[in-house]
Protein backbone atom coordinates (compact mmCIF):
# COMPACT_ATOMS: atom_id res chain seq x y z
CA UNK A 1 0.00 0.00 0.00
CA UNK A 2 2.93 2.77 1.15
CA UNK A 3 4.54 1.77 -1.73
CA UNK A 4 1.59 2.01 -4.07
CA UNK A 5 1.61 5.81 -2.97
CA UNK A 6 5.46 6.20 -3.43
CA UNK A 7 5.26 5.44 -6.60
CA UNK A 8 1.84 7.78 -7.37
CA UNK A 9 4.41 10.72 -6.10
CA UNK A 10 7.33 9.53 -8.10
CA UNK A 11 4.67 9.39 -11.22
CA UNK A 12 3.88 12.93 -10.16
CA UNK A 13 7.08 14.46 -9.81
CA UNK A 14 7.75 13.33 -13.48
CA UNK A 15 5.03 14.80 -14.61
CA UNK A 16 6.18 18.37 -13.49
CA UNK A 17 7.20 20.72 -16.34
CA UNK A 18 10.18 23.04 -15.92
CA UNK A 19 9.73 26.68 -15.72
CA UNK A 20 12.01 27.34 -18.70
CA UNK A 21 9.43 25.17 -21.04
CA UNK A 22 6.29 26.62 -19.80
CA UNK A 23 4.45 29.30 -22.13
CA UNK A 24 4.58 31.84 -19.11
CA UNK A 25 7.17 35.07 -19.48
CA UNK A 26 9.88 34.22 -16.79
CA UNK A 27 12.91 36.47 -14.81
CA UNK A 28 16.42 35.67 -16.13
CA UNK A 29 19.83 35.86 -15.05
CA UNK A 30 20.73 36.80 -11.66
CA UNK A 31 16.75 37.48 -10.85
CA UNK A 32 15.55 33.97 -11.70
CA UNK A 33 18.32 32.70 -9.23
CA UNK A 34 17.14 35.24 -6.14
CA UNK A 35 13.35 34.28 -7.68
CA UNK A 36 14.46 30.75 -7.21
CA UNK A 37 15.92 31.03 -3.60
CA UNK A 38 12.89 33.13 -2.16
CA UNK A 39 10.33 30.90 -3.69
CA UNK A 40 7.92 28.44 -1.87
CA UNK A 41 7.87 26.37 -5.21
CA UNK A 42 10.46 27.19 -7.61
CA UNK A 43 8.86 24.76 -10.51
CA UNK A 44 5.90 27.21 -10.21
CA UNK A 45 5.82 30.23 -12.98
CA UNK A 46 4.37 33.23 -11.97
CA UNK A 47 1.44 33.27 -14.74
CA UNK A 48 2.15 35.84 -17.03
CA UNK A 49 1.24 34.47 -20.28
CA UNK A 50 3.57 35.12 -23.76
CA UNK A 51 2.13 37.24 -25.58
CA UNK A 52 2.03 35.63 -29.16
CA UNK A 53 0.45 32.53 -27.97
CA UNK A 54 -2.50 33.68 -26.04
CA UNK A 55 -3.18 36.82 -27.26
CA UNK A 56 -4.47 35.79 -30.74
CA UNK A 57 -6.31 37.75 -32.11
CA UNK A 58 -5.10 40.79 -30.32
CA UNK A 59 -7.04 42.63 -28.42
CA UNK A 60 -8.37 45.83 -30.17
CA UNK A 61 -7.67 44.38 -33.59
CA UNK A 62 -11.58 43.52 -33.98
CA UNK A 63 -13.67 46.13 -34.72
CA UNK A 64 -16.21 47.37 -32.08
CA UNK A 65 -19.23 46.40 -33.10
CA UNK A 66 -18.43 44.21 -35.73
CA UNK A 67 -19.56 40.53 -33.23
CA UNK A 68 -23.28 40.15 -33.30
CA UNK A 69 -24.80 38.82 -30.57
CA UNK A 70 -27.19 35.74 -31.30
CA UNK A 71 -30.55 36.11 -30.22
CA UNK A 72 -32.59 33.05 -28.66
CA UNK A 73 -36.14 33.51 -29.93
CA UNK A 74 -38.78 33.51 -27.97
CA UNK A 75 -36.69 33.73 -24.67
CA UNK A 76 -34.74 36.97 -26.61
CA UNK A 77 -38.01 38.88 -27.64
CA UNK A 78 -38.57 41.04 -23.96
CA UNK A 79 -42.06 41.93 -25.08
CA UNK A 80 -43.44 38.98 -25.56
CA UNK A 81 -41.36 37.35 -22.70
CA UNK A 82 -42.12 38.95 -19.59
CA UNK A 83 -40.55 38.20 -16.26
CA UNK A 84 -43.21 36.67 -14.55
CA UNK A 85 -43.44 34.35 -17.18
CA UNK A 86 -39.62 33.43 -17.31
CA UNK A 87 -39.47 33.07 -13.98
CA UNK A 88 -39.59 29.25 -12.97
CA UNK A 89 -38.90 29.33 -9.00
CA UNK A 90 -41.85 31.75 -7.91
CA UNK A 91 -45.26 31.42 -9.20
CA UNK A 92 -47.01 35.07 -8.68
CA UNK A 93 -50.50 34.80 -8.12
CA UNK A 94 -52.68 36.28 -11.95
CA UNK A 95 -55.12 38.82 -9.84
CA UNK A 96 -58.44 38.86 -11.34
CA UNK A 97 -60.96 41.73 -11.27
CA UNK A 98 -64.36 41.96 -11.28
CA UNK A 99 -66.82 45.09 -12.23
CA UNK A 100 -69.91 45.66 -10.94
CA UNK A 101 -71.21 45.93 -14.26
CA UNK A 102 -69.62 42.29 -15.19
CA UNK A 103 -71.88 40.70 -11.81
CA UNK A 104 -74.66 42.38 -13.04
CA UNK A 105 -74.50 40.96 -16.41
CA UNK A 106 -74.03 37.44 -15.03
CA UNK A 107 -77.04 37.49 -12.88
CA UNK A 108 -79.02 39.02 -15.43
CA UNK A 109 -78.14 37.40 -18.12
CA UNK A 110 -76.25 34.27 -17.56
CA UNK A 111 -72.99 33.39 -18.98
CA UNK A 112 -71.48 31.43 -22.18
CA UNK A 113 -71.11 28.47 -19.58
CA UNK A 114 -74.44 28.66 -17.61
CA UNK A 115 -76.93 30.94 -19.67
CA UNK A 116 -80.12 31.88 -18.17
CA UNK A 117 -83.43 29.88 -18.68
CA UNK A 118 -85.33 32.84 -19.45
CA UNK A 119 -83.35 34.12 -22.24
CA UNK A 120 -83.82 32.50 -25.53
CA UNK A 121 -83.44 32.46 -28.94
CA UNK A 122 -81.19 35.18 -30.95
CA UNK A 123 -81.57 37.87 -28.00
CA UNK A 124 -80.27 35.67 -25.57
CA UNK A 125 -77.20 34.91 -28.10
CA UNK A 126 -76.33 38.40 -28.65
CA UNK A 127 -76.96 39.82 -24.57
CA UNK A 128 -74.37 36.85 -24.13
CA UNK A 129 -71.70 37.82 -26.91
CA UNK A 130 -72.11 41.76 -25.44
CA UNK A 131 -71.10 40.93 -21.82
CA UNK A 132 -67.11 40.19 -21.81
CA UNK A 133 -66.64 36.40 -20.29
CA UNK A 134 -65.28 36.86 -16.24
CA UNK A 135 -62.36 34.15 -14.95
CA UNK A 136 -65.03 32.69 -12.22
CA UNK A 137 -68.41 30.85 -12.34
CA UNK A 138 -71.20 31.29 -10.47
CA UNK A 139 -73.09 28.07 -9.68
CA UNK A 140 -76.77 27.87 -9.52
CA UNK A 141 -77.41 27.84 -5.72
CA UNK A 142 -75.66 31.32 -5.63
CA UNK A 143 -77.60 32.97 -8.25
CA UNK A 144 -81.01 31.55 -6.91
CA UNK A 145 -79.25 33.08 -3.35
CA UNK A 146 -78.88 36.72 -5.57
CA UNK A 147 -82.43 36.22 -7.03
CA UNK A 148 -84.05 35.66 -3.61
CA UNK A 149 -82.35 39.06 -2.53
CA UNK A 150 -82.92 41.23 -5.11
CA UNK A 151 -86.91 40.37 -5.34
């Protein structure tokens, strides 16, 4: 086992890559020795890239404006996209509202879903077109409730 992980370290050592071969700019001379001597790891460069291999292309040789961004459609189009929509980890409640005039036409009249008895015929069609459909229903027992109140 001890020897298994002697010879991992021995593996690893080989694999280290002198400073003189790396692509990094590096101190010479007299300041590479004192670099050397002062160093906590000596095999270590100090990261400064060379310039001809990792600055290709240069920077400020593109123009501007010439990249284009790529636009993901439908999640690029903002107008159509809204956040509320995008946005996966809350779920805000839709508020619905309600005019009086809206209640009013669905106890009077009835709705597309539950029209009223009373009504019939191509009147009754066209009173049911004319009132804008609400988001709620109203169930039977409720509008005989309403009825009883009003009269």
């Amino acid at each position: 086992m001890a020897s298994q992980s002697v010879a991992k370290v021995a593996q690893a050592a080989n694999r280290v890559i002198p400073v003189h071969k790396k692509y990094t700019v590096q101190s010479t001379g007299l300041w590479e020795t004192i670099r050397r001597f002062l160093a906590v790891d000596p095999t270590r460069s100090n990261g400064v890239p060379l310039n001809p291999q990792f600055r290709n292309p240069p920077p400020g040789s593109n123009e501007p404006f010439s990249f284009i961004d790529p636009v993901t459609l439908p999640a690029g189009d903002i107008a159509e996209n809204p956040y509320w929509k995008r946005d996966s980890r809350r779920s805000y409640p839709q508020l619905s509202f309600v005019a009086q005039s809206d209640v009013v036409g669905l106890l009077s009249v009835g709705s597309e879903a539950a029209p009223r008895k009373e009504l019939v015929g191509e009147t009754g069609v066209k009173e049911l077109v004319r009132i804008p459909m609400p988001n709620f229903q109203i169930s039977k027992e409720e509008e005989e409730d309403v009825d009883k109140m009003i009269g």
